[in-house]
Protein backbone atom coordinates (compact mmCIF):
# COMPACT_ATOMS: atom_id res chain seq x y z
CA UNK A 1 0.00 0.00 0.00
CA UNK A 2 2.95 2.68 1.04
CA UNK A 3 5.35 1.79 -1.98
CA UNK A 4 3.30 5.13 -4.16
CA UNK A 5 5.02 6.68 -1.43
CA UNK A 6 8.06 5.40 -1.98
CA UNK A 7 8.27 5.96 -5.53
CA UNK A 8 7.41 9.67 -5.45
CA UNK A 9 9.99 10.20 -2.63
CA UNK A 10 12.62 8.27 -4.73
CA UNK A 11 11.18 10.85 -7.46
CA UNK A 12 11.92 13.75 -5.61
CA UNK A 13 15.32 13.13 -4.34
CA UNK A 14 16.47 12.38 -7.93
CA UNK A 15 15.06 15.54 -9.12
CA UNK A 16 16.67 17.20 -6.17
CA UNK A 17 20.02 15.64 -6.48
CA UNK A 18 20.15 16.56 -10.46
CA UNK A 19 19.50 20.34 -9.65
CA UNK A 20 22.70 20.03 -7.51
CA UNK A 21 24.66 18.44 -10.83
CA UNK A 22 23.12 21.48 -12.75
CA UNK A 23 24.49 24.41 -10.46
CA UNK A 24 28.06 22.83 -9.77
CA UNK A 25 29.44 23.88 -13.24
CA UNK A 26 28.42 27.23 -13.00
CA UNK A 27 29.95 27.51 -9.54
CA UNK A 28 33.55 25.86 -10.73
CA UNK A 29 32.81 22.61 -9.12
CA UNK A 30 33.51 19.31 -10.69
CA UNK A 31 31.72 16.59 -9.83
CA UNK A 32 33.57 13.30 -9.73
CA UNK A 33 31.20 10.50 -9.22
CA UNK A 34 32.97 7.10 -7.26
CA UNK A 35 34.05 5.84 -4.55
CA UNK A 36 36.72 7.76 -3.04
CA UNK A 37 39.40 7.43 -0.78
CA UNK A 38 41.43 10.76 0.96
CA UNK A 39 45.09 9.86 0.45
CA UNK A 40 46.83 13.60 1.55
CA UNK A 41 45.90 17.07 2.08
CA UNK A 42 45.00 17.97 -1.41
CA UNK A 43 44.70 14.45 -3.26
CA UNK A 44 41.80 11.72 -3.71
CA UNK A 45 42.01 8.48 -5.19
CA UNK A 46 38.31 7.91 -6.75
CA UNK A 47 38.50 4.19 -8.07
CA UNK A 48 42.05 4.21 -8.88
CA UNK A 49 42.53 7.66 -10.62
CA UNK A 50 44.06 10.43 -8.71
CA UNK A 51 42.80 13.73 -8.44
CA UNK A 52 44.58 17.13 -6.76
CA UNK A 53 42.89 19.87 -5.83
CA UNK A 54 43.27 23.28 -3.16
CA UNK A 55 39.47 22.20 -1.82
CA UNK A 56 37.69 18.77 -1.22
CA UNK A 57 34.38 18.87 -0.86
CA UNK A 58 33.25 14.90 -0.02
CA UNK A 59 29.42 14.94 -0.16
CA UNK A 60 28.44 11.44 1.51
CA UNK A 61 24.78 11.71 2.30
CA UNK A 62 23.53 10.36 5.33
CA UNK A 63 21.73 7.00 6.66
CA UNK A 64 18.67 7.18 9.36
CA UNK A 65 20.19 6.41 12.76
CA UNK A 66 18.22 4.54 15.51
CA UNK A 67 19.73 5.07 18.48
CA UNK A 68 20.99 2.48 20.85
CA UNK A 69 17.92 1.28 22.58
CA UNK A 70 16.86 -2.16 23.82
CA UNK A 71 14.83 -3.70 22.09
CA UNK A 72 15.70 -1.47 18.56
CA UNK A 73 16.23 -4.82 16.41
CA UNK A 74 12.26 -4.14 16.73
CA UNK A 75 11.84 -0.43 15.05
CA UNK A 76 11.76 0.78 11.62
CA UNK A 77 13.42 4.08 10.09
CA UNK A 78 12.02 6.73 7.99
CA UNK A 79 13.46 4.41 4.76
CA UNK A 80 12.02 1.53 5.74
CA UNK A 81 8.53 3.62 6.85
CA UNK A 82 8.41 4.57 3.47
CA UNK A 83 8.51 0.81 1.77
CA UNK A 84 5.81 -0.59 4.45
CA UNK A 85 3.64 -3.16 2.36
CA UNK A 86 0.46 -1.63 4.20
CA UNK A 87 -0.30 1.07 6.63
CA UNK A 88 0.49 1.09 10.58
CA UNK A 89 -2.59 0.54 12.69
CA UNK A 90 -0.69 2.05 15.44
CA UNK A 91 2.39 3.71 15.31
CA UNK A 92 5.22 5.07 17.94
CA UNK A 93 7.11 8.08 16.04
CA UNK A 94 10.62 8.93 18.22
CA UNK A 95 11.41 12.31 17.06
CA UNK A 96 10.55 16.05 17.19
CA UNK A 97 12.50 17.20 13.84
CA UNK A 98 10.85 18.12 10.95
CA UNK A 99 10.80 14.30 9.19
CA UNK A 100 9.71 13.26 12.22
CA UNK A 101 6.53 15.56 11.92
CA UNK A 102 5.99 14.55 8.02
CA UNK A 103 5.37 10.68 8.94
CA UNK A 104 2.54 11.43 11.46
CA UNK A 105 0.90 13.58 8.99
CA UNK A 106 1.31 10.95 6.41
CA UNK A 107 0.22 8.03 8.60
CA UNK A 108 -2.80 10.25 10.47
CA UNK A 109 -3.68 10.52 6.54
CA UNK A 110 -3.95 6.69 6.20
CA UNK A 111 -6.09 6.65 9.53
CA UNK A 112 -3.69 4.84 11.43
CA UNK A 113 -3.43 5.72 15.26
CA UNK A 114 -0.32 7.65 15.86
CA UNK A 115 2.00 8.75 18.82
CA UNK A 116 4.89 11.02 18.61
CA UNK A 117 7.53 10.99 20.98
CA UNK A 118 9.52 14.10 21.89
CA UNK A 119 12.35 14.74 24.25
CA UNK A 120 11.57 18.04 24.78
CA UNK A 121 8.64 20.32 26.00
CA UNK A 122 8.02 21.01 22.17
CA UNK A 123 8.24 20.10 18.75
CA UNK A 124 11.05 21.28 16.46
CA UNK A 125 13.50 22.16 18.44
CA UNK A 126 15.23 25.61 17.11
CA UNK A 127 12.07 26.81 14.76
CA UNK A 128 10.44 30.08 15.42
CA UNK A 129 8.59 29.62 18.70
CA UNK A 130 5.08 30.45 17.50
CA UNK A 131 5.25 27.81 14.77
CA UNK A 132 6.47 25.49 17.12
CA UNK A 133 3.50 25.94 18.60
CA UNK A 134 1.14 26.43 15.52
CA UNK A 135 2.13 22.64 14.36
CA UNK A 136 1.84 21.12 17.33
CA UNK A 137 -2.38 22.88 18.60
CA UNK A 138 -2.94 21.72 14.55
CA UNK A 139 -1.53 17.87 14.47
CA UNK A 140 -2.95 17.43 17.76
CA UNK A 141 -5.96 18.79 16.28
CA UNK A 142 -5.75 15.86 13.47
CA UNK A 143 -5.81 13.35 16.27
CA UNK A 144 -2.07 12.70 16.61
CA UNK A 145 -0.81 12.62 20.42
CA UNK A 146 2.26 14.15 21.36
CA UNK A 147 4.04 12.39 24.30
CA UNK A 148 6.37 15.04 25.48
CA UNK A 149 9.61 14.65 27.26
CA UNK A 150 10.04 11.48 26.90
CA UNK A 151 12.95 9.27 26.17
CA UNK A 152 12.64 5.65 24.80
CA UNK A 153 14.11 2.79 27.11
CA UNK A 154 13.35 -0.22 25.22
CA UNK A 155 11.30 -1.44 22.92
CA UNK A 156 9.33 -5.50 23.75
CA UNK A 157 7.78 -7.49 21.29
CA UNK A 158 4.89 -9.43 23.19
CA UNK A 159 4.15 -12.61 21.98
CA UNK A 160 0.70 -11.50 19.64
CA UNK A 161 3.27 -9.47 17.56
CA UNK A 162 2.83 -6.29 19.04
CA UNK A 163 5.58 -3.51 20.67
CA UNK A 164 5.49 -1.98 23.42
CA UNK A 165 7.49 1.32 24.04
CA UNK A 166 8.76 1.74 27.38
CA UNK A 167 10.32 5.67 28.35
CA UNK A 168 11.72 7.45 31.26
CA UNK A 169 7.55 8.25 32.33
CA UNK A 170 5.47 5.13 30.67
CA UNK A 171 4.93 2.12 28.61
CA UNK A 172 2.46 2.17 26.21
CA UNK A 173 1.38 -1.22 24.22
CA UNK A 174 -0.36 -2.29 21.12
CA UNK A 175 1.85 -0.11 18.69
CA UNK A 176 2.15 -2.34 15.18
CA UNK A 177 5.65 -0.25 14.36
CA UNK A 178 7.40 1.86 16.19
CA UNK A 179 9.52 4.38 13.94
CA UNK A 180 12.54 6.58 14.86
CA UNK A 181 13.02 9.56 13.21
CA UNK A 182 16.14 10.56 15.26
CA UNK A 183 18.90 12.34 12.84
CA UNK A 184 21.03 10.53 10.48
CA UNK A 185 24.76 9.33 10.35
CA UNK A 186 27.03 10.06 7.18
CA UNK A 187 27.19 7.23 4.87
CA UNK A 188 30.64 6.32 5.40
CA UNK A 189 32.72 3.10 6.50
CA UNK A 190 35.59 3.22 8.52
C-alpha cells in the first residue's frame, strides 16, 4: 500500500540531487562521481585515478540512525517507513525534527493511530517559537498525540506481535511499528 510513497519520494530526491549536478558547473565545481578514498591534504584516489585539488568537498549523504535502545532490532526508520507493504494501525514516532513531523501527517492521513515521541517540552526544536506551537495545537488537532519529554528505554515485542514502548515516564502497548526519526549518520565506512 505505502510503496506510491516510496516511488514519489525516490522521485523527488532524484530531481533534487540533479539540480545540484546542474548548479556545480556554473559555480567551478567538478563533480567526480565514485568511490573515493582521501590519500593527503589535497589528493583523492576515486576508483584508482588520482585527483589534486586546493578544496575537497566529499558529499556522503547520510543514513537514518536509531539510536541504541533495547529492544531497537524491533523499530523501523524513515526508509524503511516509506517501503511498508500496508499502513500502521498504530504507530510510535521517536522524534521532534521536521521528518519526524511529516510521517505522522502521512500516517494520520492513512487513519492509522499515531503517537509522537519528543524529548523536549516542544516540537522542532530551534524553529520560530510560534510555529512550534502552531504545528503542534494543529496535528494534535488531526488526532495525533504528542508524548512530550520522553525518552525511549526499550522497545518489547509481546508474543501477539505487538511492541510496546517503554520511556523514562510510561509504557504504552499495542503499537504495530514503532519508527525513529532521530537524525542521520554520514554514509561512510571506517
Amino acid at each position: 500500500m505505502l510503496p506510491f510513497i516510496y516511488n514519489i519520494s525516490n522521485l523527488y530526491i532524484k530531481k533534487y540531487s540533479r539540480s545540484y549536478v546542474v548548479i556545480y558547473p556554473t559555480s567551478g565545481v567538478k563533480l567526480i562521481e565514485g568511490r573515493g578514498k582521501i590519500i593527503g591534504p589535497h589528493t583523492v584516489d576515486v576508483d584508482g585515478k588520482l585527483y589534486s585539488t586546493k578544496h575537497i568537498l566529499v558529499s556522503v549523504g547520510g543514513l537514518p540512525f536509531i539510536p541504541d535502545t533495547p529492544g531497537k532490532e524491533y523499530a523501523i526508520d524513515s526508509d524503511a517507513a516509506l517501503d511498508l507493504p500496508s499502513k500502521p494501525e498504530k504507530i510510535a514516532i521517536v522524534g521532534g525534527g521536521y521528518i519526524a513531523l511529516e510521517f505522522p501527517g502521512i500516517f494520520n492521513g492513512l487513519k492509522s493511530e499515531v503517537h509522537v515521541f519528543i524529548r523536549q517540552k516542544q516540537v522542532l526544536w530551534g524553529f520560530d517559537e510560534e510555529i512550534r506551537d502552531f504545528v503542534a495545537e494543529h496535528m494534535s488537532l488531526r488526532g495525533i498525540e504528542f508524548h512530550t519529554e520522553e525518552t525511549p528505554q526499550a522497545i518489547t515485542k509481546s508474543a501477539d506481535g505487538s511492541l510496546s514502548l517503554k520511556t523514562n515516564k510510561d509504557t504504552l502497548d499495542g503499537f504495530s511499528h514503532i519508527m525513529f526519526a532521530t537524525g542521520c549518520r554520514p554514509n561512510t565506512k571506517v
